[in-house]
PDB file of N, CA and C in Angstrom:
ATOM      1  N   UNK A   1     148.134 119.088  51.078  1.00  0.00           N
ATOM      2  CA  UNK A   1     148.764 119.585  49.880  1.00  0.00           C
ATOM      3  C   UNK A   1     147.705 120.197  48.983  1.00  0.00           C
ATOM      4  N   UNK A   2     148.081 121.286  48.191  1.00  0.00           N
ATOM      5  CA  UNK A   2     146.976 121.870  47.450  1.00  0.00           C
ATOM      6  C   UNK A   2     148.558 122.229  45.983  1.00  0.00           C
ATOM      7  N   UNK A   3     147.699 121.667  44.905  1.00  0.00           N
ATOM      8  CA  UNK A   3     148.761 121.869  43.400  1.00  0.00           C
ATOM      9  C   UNK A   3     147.897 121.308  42.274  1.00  0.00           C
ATOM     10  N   UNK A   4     148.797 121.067  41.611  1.00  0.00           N
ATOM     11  CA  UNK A   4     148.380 120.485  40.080  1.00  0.00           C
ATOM     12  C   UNK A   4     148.689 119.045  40.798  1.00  0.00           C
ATOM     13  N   UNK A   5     148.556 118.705  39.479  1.00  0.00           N
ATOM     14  CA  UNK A   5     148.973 116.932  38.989  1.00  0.00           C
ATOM     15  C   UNK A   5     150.267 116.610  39.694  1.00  0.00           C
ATOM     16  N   UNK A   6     151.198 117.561  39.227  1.00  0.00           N
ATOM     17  CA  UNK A   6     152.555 116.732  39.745  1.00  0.00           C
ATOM     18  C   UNK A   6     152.772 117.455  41.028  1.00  0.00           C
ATOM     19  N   UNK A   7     152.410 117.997  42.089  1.00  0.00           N
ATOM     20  CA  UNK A   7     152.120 118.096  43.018  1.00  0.00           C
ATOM     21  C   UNK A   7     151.319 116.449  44.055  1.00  0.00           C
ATOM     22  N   UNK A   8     150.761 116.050  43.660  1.00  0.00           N
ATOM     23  CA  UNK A   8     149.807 114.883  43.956  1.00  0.00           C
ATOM     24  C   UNK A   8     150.782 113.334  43.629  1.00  0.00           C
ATOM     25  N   UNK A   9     151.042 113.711  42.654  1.00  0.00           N
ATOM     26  CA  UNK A   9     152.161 112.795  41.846  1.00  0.00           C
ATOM     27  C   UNK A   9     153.291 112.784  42.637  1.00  0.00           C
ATOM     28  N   UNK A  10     153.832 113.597  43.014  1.00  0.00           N
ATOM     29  CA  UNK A  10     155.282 113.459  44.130  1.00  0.00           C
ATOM     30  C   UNK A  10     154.955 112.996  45.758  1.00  0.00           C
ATOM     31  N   UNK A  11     153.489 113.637  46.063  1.00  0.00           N
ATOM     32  CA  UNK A  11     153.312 113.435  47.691  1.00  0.00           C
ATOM     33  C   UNK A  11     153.082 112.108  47.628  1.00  0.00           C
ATOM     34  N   UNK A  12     151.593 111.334  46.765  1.00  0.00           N
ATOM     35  CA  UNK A  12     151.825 109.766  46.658  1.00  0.00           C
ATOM     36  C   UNK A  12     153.441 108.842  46.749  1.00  0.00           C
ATOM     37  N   UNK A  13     154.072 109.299  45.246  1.00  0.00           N
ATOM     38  CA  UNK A  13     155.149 108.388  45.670  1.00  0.00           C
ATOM     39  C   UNK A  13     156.015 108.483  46.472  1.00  0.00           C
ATOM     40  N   UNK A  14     156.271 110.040  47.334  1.00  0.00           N
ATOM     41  CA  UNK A  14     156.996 110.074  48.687  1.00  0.00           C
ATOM     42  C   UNK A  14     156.520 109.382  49.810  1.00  0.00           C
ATOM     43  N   UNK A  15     155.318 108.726  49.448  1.00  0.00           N
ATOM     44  CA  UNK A  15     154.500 107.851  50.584  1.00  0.00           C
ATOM     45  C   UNK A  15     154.770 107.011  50.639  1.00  0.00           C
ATOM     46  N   UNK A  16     154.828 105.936  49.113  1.00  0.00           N
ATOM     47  CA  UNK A  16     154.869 104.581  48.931  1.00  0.00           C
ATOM     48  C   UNK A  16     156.690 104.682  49.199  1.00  0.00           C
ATOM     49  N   UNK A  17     157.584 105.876  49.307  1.00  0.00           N
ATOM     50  CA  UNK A  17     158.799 105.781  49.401  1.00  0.00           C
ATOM     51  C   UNK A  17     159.233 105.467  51.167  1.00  0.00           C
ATOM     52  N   UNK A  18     158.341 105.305  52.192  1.00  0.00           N
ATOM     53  CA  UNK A  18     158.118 105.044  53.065  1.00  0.00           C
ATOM     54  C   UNK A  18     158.137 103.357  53.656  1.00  0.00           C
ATOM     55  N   UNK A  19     158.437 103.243  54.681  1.00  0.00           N
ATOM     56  CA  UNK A  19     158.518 102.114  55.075  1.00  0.00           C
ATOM     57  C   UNK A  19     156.806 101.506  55.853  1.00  0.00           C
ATOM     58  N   UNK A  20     156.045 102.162  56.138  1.00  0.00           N
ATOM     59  CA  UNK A  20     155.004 101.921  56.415  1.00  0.00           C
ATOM     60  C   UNK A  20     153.656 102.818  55.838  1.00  0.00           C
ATOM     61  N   UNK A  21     154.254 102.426  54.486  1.00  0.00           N
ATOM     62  CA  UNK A  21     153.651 103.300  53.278  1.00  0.00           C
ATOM     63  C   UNK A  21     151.816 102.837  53.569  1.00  0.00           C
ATOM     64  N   UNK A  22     151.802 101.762  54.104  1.00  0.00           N
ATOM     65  CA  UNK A  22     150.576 100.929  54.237  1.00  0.00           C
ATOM     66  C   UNK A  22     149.579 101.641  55.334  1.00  0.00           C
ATOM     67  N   UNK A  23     150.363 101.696  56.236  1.00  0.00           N
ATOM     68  CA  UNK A  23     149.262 102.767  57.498  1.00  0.00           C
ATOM     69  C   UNK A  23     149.783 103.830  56.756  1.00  0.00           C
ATOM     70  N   UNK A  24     150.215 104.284  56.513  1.00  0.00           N
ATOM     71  CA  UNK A  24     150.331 106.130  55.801  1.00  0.00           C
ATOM     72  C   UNK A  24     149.273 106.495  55.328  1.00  0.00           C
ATOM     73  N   UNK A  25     148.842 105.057  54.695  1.00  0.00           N
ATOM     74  CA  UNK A  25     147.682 105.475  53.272  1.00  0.00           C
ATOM     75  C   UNK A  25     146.243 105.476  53.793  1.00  0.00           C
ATOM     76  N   UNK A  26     146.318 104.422  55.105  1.00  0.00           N
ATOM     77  CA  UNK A  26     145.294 103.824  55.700  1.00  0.00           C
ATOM     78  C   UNK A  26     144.605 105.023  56.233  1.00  0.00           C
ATOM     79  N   UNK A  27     145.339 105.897  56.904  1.00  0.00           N
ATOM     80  CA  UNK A  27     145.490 106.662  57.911  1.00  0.00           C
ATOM     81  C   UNK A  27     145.813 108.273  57.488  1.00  0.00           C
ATOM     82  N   UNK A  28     145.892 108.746  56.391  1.00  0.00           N
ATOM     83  CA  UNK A  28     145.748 109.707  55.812  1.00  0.00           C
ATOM     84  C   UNK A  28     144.744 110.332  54.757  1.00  0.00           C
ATOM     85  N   UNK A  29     144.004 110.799  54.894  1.00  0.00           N
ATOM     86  CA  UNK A  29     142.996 111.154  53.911  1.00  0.00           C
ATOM     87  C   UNK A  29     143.350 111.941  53.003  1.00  0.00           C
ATOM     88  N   UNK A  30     143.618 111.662  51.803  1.00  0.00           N
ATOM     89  CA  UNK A  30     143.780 112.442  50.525  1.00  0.00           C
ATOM     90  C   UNK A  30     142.850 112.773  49.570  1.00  0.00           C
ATOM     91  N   UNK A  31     142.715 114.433  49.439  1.00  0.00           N
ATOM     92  CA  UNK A  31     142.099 114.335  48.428  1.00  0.00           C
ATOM     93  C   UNK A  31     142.215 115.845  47.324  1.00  0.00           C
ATOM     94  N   UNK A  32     141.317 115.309  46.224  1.00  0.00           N
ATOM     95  CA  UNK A  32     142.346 116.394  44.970  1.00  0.00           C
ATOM     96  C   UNK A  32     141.424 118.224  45.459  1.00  0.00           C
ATOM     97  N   UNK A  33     142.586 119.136  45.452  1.00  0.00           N
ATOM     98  CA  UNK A  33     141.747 120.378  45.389  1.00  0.00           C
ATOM     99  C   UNK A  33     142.504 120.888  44.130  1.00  0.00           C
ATOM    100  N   UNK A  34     141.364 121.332  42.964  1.00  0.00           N
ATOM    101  CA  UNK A  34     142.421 121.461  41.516  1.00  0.00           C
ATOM    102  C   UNK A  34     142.753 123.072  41.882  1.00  0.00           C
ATOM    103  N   UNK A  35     143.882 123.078  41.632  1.00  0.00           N
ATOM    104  CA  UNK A  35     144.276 124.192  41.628  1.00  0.00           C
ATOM    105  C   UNK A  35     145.579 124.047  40.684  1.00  0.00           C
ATOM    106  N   UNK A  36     145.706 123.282  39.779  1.00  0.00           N
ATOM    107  CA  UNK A  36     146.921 123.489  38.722  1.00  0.00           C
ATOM    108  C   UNK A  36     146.639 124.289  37.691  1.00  0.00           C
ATOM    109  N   UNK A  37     147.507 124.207  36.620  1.00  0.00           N
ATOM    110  CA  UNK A  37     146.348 124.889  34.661  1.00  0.00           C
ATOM    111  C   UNK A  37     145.903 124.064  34.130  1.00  0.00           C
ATOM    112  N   UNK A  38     145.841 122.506  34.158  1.00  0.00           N
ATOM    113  CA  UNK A  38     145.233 121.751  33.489  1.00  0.00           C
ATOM    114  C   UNK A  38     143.988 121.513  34.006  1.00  0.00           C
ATOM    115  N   UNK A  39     144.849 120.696  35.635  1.00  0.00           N
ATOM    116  CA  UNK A  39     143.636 120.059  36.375  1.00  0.00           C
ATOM    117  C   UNK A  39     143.156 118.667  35.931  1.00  0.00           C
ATOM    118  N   UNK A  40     144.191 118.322  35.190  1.00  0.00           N
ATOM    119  CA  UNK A  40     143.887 116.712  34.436  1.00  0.00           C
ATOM    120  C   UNK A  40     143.128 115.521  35.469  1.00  0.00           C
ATOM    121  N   UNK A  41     143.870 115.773  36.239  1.00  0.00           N
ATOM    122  CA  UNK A  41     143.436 114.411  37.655  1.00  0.00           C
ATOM    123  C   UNK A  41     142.283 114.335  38.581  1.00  0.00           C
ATOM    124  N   UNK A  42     141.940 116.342  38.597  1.00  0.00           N
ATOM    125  CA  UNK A  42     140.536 116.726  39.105  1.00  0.00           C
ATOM    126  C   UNK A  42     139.138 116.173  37.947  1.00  0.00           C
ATOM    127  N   UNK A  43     139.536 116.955  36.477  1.00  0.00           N
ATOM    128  CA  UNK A  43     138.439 116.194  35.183  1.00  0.00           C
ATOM    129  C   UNK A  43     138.703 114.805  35.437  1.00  0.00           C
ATOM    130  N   UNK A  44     139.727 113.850  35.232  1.00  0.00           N
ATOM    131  CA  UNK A  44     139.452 112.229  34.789  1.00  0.00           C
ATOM    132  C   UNK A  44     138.857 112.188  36.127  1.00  0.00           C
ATOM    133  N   UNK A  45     138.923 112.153  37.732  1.00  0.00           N
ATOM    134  CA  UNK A  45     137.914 111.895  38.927  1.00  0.00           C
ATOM    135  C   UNK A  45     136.579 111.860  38.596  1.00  0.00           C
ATOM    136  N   UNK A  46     136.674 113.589  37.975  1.00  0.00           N
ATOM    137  CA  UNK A  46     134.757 114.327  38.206  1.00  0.00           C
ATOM    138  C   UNK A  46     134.409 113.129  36.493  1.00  0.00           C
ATOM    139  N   UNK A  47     134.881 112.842  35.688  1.00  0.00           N
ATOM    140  CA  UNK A  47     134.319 112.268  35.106  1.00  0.00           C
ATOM    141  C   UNK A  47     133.892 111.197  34.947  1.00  0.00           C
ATOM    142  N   UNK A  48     134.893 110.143  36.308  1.00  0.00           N
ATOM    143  CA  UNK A  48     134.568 108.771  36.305  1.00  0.00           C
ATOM    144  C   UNK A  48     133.435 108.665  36.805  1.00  0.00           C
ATOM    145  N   UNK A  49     133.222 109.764  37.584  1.00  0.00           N
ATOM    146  CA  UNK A  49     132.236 109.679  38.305  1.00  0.00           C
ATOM    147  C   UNK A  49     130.941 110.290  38.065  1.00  0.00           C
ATOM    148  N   UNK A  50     130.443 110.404  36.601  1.00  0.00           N
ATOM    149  CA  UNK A  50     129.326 110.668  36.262  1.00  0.00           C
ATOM    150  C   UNK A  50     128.542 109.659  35.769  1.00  0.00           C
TER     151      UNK A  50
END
């Protein structure tokens, strides 16, 4: 998936909306490419992590 925030926000909880939401998560690598107008979720990441 490539979006904003609520892009990221819908694929997560369509996951946990899953019955083996647990290997889904285990077993899927997610990660943010910002491409929304804010980009809120890409800044709070890059900033936790300074």
């Amino acid at each position: 998936m490539v979006g904003g925030d609520g892009i990221v926000f819908e694929v997560v909880n369509g996951l946990f909306q899953r019955s083996d939401w647990e290997k889904a998560l285990r077993e899927l690598p997610l990660g943010v490419i910002p491409c929304g107008s804010g980009n809120g979720l890409a800044k709070s990441i890059a900033h936790a992590k300074q």
